[in-house]
C-alpha atoms as a PDB file:
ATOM      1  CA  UNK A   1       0.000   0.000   0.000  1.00  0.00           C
ATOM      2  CA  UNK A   2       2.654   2.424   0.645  1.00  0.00           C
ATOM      3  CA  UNK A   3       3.506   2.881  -3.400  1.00  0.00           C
ATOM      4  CA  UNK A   4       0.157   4.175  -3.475  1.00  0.00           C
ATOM      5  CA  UNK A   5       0.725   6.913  -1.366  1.00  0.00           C
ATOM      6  CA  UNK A   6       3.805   8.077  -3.045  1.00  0.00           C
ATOM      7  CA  UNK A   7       1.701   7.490  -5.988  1.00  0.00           C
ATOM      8  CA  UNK A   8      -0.914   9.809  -4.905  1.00  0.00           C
ATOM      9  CA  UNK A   9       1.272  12.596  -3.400  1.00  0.00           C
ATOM     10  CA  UNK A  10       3.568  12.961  -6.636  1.00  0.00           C
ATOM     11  CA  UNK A  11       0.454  12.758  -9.200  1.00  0.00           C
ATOM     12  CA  UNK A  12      -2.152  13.831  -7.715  1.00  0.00           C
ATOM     13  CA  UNK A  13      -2.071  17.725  -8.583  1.00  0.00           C
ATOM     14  CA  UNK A  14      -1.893  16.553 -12.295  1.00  0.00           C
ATOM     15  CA  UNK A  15      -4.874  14.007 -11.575  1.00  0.00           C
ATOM     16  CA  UNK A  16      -6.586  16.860 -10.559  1.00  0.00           C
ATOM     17  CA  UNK A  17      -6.462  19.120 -12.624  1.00  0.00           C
ATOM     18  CA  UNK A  18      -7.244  16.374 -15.271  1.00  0.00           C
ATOM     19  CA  UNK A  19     -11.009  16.263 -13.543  1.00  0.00           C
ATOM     20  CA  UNK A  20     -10.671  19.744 -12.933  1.00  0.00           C
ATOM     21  CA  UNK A  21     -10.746  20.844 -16.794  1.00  0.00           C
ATOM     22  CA  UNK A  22     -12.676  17.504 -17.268  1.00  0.00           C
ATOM     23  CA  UNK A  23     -15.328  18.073 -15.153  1.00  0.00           C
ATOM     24  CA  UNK A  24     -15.701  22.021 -15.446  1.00  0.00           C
ATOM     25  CA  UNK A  25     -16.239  22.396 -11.449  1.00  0.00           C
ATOM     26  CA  UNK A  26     -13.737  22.300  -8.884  1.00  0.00           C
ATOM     27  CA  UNK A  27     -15.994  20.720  -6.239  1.00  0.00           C
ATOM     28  CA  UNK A  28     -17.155  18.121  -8.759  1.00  0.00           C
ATOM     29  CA  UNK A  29     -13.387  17.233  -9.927  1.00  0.00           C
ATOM     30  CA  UNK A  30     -12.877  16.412  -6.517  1.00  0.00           C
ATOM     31  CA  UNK A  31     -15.302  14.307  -6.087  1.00  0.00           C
ATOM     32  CA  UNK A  32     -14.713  11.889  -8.830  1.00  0.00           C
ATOM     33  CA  UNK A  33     -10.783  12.514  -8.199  1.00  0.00           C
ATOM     34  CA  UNK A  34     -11.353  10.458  -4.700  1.00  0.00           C
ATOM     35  CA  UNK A  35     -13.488   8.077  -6.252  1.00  0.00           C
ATOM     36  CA  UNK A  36     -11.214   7.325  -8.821  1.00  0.00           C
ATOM     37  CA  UNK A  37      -8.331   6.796  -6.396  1.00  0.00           C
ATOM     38  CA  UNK A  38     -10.949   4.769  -4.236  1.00  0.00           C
ATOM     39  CA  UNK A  39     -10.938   2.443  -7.411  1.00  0.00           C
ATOM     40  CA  UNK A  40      -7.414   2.334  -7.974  1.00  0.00           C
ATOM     41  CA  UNK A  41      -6.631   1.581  -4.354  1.00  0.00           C
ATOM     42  CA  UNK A  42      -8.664  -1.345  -4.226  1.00  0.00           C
ATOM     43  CA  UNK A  43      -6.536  -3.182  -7.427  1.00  0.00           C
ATOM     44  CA  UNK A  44      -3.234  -1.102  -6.384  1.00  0.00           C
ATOM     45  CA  UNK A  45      -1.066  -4.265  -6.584  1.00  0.00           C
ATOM     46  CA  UNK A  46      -2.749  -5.455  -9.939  1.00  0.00           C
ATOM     47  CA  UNK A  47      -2.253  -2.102 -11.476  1.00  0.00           C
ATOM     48  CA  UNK A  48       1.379  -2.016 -10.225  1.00  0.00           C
ATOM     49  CA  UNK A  49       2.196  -5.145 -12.196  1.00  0.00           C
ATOM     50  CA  UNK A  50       0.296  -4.330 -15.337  1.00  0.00           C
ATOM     51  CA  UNK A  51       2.731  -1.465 -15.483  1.00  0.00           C
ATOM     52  CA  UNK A  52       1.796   2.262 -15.211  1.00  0.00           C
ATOM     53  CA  UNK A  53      -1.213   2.664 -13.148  1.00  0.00           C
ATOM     54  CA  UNK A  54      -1.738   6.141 -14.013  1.00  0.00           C
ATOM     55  CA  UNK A  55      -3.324   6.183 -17.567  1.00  0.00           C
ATOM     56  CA  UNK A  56      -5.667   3.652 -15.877  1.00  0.00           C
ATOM     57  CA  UNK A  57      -6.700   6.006 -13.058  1.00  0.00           C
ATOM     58  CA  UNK A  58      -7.196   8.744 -15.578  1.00  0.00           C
ATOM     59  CA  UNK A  59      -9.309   6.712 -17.625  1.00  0.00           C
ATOM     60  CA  UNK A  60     -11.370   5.893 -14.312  1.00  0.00           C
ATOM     61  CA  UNK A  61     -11.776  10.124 -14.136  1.00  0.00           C
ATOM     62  CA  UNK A  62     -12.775  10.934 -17.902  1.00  0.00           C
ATOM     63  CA  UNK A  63     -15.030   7.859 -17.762  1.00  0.00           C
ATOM     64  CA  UNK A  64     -16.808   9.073 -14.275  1.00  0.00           C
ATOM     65  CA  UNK A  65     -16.725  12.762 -15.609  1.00  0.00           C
ATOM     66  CA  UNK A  66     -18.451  11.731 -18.532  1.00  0.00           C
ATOM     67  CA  UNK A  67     -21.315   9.577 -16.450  1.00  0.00           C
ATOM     68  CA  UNK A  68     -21.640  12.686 -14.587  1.00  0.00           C
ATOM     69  CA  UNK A  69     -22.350  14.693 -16.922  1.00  0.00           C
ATOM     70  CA  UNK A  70     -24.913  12.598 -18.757  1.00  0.00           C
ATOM     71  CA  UNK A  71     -26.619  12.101 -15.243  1.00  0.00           C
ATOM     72  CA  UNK A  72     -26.826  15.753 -14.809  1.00  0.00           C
ATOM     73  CA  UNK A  73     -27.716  15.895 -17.949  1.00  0.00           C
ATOM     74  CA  UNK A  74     -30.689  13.658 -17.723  1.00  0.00           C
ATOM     75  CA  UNK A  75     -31.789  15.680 -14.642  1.00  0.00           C
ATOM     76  CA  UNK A  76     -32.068  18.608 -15.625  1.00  0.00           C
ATOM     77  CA  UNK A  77     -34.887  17.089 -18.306  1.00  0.00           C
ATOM     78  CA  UNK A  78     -36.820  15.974 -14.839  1.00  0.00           C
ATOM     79  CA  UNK A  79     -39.683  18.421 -14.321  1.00  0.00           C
ATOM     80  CA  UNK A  80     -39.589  20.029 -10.708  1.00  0.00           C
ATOM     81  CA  UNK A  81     -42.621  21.643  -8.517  1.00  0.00           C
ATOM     82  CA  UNK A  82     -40.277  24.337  -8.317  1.00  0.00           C
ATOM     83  CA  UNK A  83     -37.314  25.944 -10.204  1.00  0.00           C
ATOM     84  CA  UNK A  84     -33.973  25.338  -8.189  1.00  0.00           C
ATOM     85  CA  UNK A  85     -31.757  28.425  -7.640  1.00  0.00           C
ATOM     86  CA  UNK A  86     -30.064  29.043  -9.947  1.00  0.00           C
ATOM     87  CA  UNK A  87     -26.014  31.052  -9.542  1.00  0.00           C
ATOM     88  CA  UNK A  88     -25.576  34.218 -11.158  1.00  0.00           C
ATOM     89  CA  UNK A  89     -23.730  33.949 -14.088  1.00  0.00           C
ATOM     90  CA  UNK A  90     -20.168  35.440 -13.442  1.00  0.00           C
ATOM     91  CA  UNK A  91     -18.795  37.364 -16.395  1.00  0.00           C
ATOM     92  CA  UNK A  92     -14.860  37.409 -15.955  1.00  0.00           C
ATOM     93  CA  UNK A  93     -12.689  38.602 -18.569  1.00  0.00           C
ATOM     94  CA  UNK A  94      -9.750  36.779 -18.158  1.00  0.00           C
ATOM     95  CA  UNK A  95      -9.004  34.228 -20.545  1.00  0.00           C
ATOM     96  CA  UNK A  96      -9.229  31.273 -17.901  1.00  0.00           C
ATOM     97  CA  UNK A  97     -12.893  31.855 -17.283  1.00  0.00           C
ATOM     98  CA  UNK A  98     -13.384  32.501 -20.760  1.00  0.00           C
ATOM     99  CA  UNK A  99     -11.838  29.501 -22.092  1.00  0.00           C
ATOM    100  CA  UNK A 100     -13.293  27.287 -18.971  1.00  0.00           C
ATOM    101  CA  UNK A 101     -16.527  28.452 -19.984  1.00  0.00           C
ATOM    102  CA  UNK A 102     -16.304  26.973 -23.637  1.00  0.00           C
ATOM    103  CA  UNK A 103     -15.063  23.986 -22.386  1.00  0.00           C
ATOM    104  CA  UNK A 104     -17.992  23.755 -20.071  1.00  0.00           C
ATOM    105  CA  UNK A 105     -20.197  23.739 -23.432  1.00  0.00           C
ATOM    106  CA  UNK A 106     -18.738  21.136 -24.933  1.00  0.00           C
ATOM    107  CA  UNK A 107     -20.338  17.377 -24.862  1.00  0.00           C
ATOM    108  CA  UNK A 108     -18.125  15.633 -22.378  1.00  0.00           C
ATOM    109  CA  UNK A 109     -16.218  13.329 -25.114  1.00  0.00           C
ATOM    110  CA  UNK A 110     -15.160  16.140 -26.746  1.00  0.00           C
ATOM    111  CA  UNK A 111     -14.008  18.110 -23.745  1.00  0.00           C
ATOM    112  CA  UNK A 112     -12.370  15.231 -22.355  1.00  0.00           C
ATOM    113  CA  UNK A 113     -10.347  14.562 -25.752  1.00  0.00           C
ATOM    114  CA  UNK A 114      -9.485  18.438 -25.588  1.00  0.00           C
ATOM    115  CA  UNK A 115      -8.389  18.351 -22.177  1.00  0.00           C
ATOM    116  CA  UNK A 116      -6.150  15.163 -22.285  1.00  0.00           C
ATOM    117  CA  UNK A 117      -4.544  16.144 -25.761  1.00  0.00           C
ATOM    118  CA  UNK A 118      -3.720  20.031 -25.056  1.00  0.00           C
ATOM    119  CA  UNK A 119      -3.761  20.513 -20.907  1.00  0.00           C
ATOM    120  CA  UNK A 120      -2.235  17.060 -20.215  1.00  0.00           C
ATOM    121  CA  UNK A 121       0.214  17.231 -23.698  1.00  0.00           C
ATOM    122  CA  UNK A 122      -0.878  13.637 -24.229  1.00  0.00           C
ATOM    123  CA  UNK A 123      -0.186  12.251 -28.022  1.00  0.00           C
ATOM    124  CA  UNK A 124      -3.370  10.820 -29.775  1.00  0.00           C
ATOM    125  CA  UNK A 125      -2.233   7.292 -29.407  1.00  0.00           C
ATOM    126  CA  UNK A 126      -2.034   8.145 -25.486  1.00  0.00           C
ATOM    127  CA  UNK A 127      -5.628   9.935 -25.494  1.00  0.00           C
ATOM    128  CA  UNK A 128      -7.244   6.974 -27.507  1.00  0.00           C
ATOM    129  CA  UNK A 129      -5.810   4.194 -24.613  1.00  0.00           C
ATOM    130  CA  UNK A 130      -6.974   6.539 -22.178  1.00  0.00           C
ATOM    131  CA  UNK A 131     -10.449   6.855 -23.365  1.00  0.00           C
ATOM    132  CA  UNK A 132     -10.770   2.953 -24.829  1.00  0.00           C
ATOM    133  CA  UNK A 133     -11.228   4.512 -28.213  1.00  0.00           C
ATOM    134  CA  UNK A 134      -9.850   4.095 -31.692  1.00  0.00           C
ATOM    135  CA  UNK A 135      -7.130   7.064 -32.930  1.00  0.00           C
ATOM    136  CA  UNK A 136      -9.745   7.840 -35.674  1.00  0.00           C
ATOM    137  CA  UNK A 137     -12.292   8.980 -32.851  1.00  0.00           C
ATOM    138  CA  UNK A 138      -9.874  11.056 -30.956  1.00  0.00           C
ATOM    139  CA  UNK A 139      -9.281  13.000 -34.109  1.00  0.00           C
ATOM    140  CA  UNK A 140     -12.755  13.276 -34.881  1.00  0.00           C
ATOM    141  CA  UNK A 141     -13.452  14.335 -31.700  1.00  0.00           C
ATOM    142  CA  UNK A 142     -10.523  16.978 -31.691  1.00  0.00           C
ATOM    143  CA  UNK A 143     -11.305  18.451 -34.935  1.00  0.00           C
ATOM    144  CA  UNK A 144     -15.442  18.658 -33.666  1.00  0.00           C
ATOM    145  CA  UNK A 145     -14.547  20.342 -30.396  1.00  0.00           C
ATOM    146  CA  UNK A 146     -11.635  22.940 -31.505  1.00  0.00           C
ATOM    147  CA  UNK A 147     -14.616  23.072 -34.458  1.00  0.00           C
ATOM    148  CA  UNK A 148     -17.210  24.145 -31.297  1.00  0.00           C
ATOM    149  CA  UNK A 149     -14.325  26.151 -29.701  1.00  0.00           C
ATOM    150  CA  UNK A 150     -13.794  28.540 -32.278  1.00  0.00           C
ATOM    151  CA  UNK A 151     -17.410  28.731 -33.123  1.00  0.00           C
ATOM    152  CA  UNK A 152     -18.468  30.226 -29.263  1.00  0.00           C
ATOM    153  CA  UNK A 153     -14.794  31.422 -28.668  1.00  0.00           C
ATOM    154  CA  UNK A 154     -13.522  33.078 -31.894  1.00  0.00           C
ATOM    155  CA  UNK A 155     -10.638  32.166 -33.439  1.00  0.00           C
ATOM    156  CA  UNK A 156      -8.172  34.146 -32.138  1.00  0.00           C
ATOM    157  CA  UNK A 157      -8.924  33.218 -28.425  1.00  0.00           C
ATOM    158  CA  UNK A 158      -9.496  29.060 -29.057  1.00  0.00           C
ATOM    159  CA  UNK A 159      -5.800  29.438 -30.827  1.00  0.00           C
ATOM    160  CA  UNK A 160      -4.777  30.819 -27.653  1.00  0.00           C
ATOM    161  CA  UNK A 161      -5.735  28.776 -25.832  1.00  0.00           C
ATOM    162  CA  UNK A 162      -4.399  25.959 -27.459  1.00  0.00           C
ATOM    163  CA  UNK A 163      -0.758  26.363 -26.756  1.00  0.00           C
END
């Protein structure tokens, strides 16, 4: 057990800040950040021997990310006696909020795909392991997203926020 807590206190910023930009909310990345480590912990020693746990555990937070987001999804169709509250909208001009907001809009494939290949530098071959998905798809799924990106963005601020 103790590998996994050297594990979790050398990779855990980057683990989440993968849910982080995954997940859109800081309170939600959290969340499935300790459930995914939950997960891992309980198959540590398997993990260990398959090789590098850590694509694994990232694959356990775009996968709960995305189940997330089609369960909020499907709630929000759910008629209500009453409205909930809902936040103000916070307009911020810095690009972070800008560019977090955009994300936010994308379906969660796509933002996950975006996330892994430009936040986390990860190669195509490395995003399509990650996700259990074919090259083809992760391309696809790039080219649709910085597609959406530059649509709500503009192009000058998606290219910046690309590199």
């Amino acid at each position: 057990m103790g590998g996994f807590t050297e594990f979790v206190a050398a990779r855990s910023t980057s683990l989440l800040r993968t849910a982080y930009l995954t997940c859109g909310s800081l309170s939600e990345a959290e969340d499935v950040l300790q459930t995914a480590l939950e997960r891992a912990c309980m198959r540590w020693e398997k993990l260990c021997r398959a090789g590098d746990p850590e694509p694994y555990i990232r694959r356990i937070i775009v996968n709960l990310a995305i189940s997330r987001a089609r369960r909020l999804a499907i709630v929000r169709f759910i008629p209500t006696h009453t409205p909930p509250d809902l936040p103000a909208a916070h307009v911020d001009i810095e690009l972070r909020h800008v560019v977090m907001d955009g994300l936010r809009g994308l379906p969660p494939r796509q933002r996950a795909v975006v996330v892994l290949r430009f936040w986390e530098d990860m190669t195509e071959a490395q995003v399509a392991r990650v996700l259990g998905c074919s090259v083809g798809t992760v391309k696809s799924q790039t080219f649709k997203a910085l597609k959406r990106l530059r649509t709500v963005l503009g192009e000058e601020v998606a290219n910046i926020a690309r590199y």
